[in-house]
Structures are given as structure tokens and as C-alpha cells.
C-alpha atoms as a PDB file:
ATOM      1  CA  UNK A   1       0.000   0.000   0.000  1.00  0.00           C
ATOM      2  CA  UNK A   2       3.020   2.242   0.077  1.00  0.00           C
ATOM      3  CA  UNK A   3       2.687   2.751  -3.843  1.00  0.00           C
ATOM      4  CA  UNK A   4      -0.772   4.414  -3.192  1.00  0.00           C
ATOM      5  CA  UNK A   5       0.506   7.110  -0.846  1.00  0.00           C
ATOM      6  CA  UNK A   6       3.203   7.979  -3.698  1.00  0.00           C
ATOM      7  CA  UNK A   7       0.663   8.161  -5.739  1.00  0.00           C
ATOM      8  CA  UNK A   8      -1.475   9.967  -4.129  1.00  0.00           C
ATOM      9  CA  UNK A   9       1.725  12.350  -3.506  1.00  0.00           C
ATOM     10  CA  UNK A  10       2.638  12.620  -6.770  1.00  0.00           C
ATOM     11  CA  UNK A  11      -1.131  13.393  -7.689  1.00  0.00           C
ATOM     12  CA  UNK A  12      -0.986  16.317  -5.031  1.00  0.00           C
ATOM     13  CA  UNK A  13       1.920  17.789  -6.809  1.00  0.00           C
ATOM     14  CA  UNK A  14       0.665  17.742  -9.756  1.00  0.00           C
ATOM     15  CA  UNK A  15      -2.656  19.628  -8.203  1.00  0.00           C
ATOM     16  CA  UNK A  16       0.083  22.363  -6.981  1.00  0.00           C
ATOM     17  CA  UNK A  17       2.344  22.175 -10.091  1.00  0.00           C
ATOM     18  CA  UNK A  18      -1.417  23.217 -11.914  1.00  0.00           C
ATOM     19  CA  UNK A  19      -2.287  26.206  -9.410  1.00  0.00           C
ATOM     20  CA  UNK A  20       1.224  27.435  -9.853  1.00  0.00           C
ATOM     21  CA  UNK A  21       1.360  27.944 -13.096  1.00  0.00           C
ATOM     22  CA  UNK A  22      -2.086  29.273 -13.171  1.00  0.00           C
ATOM     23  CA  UNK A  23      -1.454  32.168 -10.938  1.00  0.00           C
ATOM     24  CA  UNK A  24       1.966  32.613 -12.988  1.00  0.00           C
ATOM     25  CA  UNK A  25      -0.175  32.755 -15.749  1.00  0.00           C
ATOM     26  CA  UNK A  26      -2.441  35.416 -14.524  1.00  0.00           C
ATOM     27  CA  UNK A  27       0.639  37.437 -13.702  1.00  0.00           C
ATOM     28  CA  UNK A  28       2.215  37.146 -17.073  1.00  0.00           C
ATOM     29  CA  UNK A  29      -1.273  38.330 -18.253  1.00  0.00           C
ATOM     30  CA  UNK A  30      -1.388  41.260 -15.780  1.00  0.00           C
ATOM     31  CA  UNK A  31       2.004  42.712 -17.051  1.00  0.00           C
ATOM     32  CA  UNK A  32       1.135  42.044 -20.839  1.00  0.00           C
ATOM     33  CA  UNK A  33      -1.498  44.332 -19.865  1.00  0.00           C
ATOM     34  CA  UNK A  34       0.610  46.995 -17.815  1.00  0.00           C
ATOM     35  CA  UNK A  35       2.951  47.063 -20.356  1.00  0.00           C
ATOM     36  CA  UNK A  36       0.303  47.929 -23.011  1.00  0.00           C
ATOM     37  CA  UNK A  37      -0.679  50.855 -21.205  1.00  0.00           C
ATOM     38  CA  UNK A  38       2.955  51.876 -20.339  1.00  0.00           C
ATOM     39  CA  UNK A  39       3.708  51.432 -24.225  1.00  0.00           C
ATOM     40  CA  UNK A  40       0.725  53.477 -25.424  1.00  0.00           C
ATOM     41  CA  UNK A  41       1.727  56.103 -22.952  1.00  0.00           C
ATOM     42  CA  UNK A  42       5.523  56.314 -24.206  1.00  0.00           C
ATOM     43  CA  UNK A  43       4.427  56.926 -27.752  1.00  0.00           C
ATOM     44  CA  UNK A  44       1.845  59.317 -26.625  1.00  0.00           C
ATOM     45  CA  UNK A  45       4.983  61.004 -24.973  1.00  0.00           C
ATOM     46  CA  UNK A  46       7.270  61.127 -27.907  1.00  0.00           C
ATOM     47  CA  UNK A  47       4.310  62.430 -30.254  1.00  0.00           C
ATOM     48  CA  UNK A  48       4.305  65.779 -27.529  1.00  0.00           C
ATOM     49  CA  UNK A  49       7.795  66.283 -27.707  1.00  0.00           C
ATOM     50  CA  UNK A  50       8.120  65.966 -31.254  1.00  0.00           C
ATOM     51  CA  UNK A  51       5.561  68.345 -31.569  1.00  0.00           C
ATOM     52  CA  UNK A  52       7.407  70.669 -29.260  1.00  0.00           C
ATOM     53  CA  UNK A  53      10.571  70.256 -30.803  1.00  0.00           C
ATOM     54  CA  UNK A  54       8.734  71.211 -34.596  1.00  0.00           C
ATOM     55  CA  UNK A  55       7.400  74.101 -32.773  1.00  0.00           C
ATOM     56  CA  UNK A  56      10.899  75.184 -30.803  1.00  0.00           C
ATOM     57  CA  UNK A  57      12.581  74.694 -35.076  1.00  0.00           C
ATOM     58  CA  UNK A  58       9.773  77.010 -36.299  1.00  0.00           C
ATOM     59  CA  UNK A  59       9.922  79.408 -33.806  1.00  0.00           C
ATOM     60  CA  UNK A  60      13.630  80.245 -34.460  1.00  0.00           C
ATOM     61  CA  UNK A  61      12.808  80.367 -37.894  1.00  0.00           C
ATOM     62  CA  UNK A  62      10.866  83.554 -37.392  1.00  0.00           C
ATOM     63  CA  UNK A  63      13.254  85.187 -35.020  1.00  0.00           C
ATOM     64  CA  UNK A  64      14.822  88.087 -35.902  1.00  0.00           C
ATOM     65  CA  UNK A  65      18.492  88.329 -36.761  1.00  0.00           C
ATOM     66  CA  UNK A  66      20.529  89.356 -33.502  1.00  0.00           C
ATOM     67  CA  UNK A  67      21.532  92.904 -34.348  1.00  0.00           C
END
């Protein structure tokens, strides 16, 4: 009957082996998702300061010589 109780151990960790990789699996999913966000963020970022830096060229455009 020993053979049962490694079985029945083995089936337990098996159980746990599952419910690990679950949870890491919801995690994985939770970061795919953060780093979504963080991405569309960054290129929302770099659009502004492009813009800036095509307004910062025009503007010095339309300065004035220095006298």
C-alpha cells in the first residue's frame, strides 16, 4: 500500500504544479497588460515632444536676426 501514498503524492503535486502555473499565468497576463498601457503612454509622450521640438525649429525660424 506504500505505492498508493506515492501516488497519491505525486497526484498532489501535480494539483500544486497546476495552481502554480495558473497564478503565474495570470501574472504574465497582468504585465502584458501593464505594459500595453505603459507602451501606449511612451508613444503618446514622444508624439508631444516631437511636436514641441517642430514648434521650438519654427519658432527660431521667425526670429529676428541678432543685431
Amino acid at each position: 500500500m506504500n505505492w498508493v501514498r506515492d501516488v497519491v503524492h505525486v497526484l498532489r503535486r501535480i494539483v500544486l504544479v497546476e495552481e502554480r502555473i495558473s497564478m503565474v499565468a495570470e501574472r504574465v497576463a497582468a504585465l502584458a497588460n501593464a505594459y500595453d498601457d505603459v507602451n501606449r503612454r511612451l508613444a503618446r509622450l514622444e508624439g508631444k515632444f516631437e511636436l514641441l521640438e517642430r514648434m521650438g525649429a519654427a519658432r527660431l525660424k521667425r526670429l529676428p536676426p541678432p543685431r
